[in-house]
C-alpha atoms as a PDB file:
ATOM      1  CA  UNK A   1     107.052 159.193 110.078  1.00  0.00           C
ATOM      2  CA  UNK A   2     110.525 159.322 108.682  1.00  0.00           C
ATOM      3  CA  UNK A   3     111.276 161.902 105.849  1.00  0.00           C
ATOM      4  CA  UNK A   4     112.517 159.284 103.522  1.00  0.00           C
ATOM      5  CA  UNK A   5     109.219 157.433 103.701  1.00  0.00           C
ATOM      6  CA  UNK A   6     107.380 160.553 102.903  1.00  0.00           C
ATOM      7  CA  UNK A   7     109.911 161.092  99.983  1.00  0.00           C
ATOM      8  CA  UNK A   8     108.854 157.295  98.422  1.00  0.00           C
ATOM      9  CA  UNK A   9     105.364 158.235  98.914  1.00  0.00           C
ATOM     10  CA  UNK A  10     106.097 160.995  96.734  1.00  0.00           C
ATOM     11  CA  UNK A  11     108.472 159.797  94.242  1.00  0.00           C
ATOM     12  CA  UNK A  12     105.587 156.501  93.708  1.00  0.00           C
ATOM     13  CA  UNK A  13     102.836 159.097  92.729  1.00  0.00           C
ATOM     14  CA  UNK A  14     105.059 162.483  91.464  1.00  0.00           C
ATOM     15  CA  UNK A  15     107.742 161.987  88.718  1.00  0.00           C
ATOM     16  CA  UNK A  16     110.036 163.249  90.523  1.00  0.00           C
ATOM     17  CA  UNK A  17     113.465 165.120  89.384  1.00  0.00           C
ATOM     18  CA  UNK A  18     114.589 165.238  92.962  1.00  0.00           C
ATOM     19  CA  UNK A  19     112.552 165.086  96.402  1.00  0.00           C
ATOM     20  CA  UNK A  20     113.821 166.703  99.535  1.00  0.00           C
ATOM     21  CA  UNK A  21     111.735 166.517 103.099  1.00  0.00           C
ATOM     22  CA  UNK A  22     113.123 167.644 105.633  1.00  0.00           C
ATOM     23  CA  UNK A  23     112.361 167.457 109.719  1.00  0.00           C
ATOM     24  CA  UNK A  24     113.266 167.774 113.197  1.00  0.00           C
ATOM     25  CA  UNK A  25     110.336 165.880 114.786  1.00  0.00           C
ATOM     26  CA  UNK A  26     108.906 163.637 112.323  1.00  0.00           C
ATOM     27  CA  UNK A  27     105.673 165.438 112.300  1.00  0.00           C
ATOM     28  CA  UNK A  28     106.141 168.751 111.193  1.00  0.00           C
ATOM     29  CA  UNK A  29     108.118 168.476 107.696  1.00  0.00           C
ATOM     30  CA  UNK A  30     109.332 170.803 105.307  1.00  0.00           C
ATOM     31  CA  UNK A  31     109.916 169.884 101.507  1.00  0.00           C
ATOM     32  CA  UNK A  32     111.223 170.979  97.890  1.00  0.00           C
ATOM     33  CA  UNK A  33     110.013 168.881  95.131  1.00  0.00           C
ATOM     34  CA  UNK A  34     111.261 169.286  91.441  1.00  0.00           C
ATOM     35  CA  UNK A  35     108.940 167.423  88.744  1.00  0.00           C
ATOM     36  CA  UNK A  36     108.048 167.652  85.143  1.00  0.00           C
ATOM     37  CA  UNK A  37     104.624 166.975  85.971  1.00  0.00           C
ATOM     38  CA  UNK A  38     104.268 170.635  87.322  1.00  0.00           C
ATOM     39  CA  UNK A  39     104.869 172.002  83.977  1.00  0.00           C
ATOM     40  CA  UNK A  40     101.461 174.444  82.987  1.00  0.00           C
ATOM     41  CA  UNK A  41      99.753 173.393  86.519  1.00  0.00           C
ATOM     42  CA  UNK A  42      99.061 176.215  88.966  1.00  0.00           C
ATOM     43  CA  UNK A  43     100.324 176.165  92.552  1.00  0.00           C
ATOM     44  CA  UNK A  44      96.682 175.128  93.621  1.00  0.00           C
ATOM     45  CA  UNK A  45      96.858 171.835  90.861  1.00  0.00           C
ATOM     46  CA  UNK A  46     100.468 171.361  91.998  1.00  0.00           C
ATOM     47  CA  UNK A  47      99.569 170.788  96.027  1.00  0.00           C
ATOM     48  CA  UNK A  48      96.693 168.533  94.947  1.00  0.00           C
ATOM     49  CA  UNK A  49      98.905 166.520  93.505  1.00  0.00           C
ATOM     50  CA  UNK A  50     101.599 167.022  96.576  1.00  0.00           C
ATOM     51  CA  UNK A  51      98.663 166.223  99.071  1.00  0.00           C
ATOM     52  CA  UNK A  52      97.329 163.151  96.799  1.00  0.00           C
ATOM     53  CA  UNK A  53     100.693 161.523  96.671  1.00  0.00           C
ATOM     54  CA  UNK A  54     100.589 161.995 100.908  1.00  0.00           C
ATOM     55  CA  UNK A  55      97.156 160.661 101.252  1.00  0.00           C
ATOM     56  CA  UNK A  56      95.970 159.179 104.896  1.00  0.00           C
ATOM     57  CA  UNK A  57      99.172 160.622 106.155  1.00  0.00           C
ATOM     58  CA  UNK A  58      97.943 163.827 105.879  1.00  0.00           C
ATOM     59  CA  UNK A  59      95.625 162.890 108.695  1.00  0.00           C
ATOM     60  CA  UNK A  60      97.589 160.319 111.014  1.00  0.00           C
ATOM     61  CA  UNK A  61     101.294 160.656 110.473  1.00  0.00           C
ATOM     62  CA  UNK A  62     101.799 163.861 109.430  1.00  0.00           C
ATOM     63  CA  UNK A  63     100.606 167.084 111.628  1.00  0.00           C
ATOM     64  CA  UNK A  64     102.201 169.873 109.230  1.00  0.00           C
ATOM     65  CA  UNK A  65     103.959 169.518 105.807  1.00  0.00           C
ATOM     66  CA  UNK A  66     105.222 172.707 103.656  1.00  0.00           C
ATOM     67  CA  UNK A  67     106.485 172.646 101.058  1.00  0.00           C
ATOM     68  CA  UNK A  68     107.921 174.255  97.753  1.00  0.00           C
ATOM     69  CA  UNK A  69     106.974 172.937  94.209  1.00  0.00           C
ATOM     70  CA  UNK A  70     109.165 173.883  91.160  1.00  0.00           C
ATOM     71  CA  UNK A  71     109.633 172.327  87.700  1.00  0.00           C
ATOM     72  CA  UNK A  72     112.849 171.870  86.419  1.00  0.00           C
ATOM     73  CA  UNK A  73     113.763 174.831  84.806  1.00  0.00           C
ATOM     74  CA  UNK A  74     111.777 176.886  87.604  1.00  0.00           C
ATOM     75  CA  UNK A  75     114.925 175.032  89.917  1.00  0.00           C
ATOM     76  CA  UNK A  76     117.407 175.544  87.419  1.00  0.00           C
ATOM     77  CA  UNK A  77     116.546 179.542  87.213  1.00  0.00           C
ATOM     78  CA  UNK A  78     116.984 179.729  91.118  1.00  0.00           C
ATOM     79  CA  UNK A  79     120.683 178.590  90.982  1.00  0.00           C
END
């Protein structure tokens, strides 16, 4: 699976401020996701929502995905 496809699947369930996936052989992928709709949700709400957006993929497509979940101002702070 290609990282941009994983990155739509994403963006069509997360509001997304930005979506980065990253890989080097389309099966294990690494990500950083920025969204308003992590604001108040803990990092166990925040990966259900990650892993919903993902769905079958999880199980056929996609052997490993990690990932890093931030809201915006939890982004803007790193900088």
């Amino acid at each position: 699976m290609q990282p941009q496809a994983i990155e739509k699947l994403i963006q069509n369930h997360i509001n997304c401020h930005s979506v980065s996936v990253q890989s080097d052989d389309l099966t294990h992928f690494t990500a950083v996701i920025v969204s308003e709709d992590f604001e108040g949700k803990s990092k166990i709400m925040r990966h259900r929502l990650v892993y919903a957006a993902l769905g079958d993929h999880m199980q056929s497509d996609i052997h490993a995905f990690s990932f890093q979940s931030y809201t915006p101002n939890e982004y803007s702070d790193l900088k």
